[in-house]
Every structure is written in C-alpha cells, then in structure tokens.
N, C-alpha and C. Protein backbone atom coordinates (compact mmCIF):
# COMPACT_ATOMS: atom_id res chain seq x y z
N UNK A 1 25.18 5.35 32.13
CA UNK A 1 25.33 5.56 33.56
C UNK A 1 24.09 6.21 34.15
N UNK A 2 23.46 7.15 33.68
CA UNK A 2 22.20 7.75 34.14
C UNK A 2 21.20 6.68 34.34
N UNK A 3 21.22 5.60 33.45
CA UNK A 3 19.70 4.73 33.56
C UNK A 3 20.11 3.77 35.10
N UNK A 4 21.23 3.78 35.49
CA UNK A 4 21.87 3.56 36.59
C UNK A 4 21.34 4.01 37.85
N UNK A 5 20.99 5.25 37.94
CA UNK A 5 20.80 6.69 38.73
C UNK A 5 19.88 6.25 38.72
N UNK A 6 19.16 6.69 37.44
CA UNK A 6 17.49 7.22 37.24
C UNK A 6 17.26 6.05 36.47
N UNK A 7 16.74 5.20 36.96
CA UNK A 7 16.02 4.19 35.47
C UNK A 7 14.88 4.97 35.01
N UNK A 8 14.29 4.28 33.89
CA UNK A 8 13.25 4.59 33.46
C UNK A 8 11.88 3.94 34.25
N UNK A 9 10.85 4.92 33.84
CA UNK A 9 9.60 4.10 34.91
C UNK A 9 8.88 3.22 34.05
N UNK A 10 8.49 2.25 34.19
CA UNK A 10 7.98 1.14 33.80
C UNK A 10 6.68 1.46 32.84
N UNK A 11 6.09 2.88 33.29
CA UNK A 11 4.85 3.24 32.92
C UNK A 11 5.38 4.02 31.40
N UNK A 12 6.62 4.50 31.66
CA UNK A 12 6.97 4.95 30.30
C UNK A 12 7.83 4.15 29.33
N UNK A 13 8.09 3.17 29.69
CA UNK A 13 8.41 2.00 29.02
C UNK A 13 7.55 1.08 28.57
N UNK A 14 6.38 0.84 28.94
CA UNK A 14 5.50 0.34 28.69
C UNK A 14 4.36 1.54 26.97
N UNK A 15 4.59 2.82 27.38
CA UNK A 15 4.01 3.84 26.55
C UNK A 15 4.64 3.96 25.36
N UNK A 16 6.24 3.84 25.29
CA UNK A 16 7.20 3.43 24.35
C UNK A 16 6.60 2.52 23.58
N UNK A 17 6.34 1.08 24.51
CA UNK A 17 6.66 0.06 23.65
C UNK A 17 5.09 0.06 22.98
N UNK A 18 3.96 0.94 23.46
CA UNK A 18 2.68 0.91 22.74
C UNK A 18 2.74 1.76 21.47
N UNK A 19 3.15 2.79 21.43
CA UNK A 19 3.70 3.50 20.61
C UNK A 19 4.35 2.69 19.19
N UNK A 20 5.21 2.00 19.78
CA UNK A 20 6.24 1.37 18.67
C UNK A 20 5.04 0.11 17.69
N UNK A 21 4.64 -0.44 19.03
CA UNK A 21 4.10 -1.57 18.33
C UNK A 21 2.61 -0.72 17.38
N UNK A 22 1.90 0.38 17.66
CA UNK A 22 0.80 0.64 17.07
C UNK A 22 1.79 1.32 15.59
N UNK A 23 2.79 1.84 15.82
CA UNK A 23 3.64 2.74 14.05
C UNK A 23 3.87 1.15 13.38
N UNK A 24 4.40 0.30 13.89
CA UNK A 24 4.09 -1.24 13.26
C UNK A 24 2.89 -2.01 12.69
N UNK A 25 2.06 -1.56 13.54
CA UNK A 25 0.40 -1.70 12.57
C UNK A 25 -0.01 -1.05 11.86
N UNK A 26 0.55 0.05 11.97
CA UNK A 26 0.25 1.18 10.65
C UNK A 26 1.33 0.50 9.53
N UNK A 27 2.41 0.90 9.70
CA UNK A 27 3.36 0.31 8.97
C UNK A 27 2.54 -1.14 8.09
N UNK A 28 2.05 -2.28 8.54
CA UNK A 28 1.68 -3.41 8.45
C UNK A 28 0.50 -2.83 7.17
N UNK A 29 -0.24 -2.25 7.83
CA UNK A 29 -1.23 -1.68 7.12
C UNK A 29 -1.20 -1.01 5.76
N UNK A 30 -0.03 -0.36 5.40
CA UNK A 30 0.05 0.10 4.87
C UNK A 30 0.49 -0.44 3.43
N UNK A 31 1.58 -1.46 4.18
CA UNK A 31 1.90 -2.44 3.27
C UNK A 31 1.12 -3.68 2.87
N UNK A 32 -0.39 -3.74 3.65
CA UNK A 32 -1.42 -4.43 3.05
C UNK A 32 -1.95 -3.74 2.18
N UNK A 33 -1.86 -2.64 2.13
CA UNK A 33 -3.04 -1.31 1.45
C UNK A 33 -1.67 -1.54 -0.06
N UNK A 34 -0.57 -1.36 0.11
CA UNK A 34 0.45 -1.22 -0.94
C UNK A 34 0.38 -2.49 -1.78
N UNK A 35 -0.05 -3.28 -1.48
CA UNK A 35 0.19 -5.07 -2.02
C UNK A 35 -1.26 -5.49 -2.47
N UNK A 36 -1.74 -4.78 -1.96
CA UNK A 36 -3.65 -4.64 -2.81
C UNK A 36 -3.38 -3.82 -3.89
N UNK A 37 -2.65 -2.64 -4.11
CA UNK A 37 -2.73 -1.71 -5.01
C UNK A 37 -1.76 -2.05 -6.30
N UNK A 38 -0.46 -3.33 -6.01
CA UNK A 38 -0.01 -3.38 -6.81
C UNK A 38 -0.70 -4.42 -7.61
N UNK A 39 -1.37 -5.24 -6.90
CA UNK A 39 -2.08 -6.55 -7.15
C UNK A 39 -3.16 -5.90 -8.29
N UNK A 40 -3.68 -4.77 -8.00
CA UNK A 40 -4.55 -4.53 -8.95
C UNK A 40 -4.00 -4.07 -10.10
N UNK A 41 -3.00 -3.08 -9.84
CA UNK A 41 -2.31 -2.99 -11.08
C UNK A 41 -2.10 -3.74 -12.12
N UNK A 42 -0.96 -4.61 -11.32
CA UNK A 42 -0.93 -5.89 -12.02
C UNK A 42 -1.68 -6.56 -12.96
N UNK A 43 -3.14 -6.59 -12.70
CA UNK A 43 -4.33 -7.34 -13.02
C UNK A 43 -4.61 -6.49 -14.21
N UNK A 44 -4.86 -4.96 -13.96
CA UNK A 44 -5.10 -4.09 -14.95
C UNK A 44 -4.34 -4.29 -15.99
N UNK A 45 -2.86 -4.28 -15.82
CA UNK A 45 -1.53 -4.62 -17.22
C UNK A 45 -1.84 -5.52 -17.50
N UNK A 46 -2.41 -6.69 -17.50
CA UNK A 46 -2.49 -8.08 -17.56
C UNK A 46 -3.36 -7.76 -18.93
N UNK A 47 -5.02 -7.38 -18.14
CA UNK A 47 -6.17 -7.39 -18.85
C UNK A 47 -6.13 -6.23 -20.35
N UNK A 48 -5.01 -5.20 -20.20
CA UNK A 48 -4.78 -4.43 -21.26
C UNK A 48 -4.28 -5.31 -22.38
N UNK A 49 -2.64 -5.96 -21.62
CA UNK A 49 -1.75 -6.86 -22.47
C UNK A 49 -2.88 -7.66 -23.37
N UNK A 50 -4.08 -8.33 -23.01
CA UNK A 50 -4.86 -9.30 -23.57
C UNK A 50 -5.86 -8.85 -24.03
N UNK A 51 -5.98 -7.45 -24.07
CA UNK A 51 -6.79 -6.38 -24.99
C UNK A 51 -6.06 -6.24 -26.15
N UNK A 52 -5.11 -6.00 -25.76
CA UNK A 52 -3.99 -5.54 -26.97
C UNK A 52 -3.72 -6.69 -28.09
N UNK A 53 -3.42 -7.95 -27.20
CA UNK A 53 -2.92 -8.97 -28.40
C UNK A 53 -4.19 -9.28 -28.84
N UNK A 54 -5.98 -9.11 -28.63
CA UNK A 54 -6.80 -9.41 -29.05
C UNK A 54 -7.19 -8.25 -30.31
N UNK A 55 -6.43 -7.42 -30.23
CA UNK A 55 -6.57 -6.36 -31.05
C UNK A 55 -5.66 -6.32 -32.27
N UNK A 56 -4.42 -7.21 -32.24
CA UNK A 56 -3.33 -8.11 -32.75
C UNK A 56 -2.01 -6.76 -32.60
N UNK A 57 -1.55 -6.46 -32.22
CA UNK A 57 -0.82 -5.49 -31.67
C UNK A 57 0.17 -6.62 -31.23
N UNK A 58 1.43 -6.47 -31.64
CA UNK A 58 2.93 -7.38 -31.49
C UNK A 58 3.63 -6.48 -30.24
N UNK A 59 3.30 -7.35 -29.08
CA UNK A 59 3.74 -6.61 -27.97
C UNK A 59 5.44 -6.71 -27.84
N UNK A 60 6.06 -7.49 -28.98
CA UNK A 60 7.22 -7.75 -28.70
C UNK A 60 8.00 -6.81 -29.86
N UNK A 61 7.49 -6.12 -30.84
CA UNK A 61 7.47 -5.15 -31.51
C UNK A 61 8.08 -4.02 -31.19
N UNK A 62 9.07 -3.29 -32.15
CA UNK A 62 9.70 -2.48 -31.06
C UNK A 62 9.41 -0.69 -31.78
N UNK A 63 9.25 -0.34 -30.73
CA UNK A 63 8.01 0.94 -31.34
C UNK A 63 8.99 1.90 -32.27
C-alpha cells in the first residue's frame, strides 16, 4: 500500500538495479576466476596421476 502513496523514484530504481547487475559481474567473475582454478587443478592431478603411473605406482592399489 505505501508504494501506492509514495512510489519509488525512478532514480533509485534505476541505482538498485545498477547495484544488482554490477554484484552479478562480480559474482560472474568470480566464478570465471573459480573455473580457471579448478581447471588447473584438474590439470595438475592429471599430470601427477601420469607421474605416478610413470613411476609404476598401482593407482588402483589400496594403501
């Protein structure tokens, strides 16, 4: 009922929606920055795993 009365002003609806959309590019960002970092991981376990079986180490071996 108040936004009835008093709407909101356009200028702060507009500041909202800059707000929202820039925590979304961070957000975005972050999860580019997160998906690079697992990617490398990844790559790293990979290149160990094929250290290891070159070293003959039975990765299926149970410690």
């Amino acid at each position: 009922m108040d936004e009835v009365l008093d709407p909101p002003l356009v200028e702060d609806l507009m500041r909202e929606a800059a707000t929202q959309l820039q925590q979304l590019q961070q957000l975005q960002q972050q999860n580019q920055q997160l998906a690079q970092q697992a990617n490398l991981e990844r790559q790293r376990a990979e290149r160990l795993a094929q250290r290891l079986q070159e070293m003959g180490a039975d990765m299926n071996a149970e410690l």
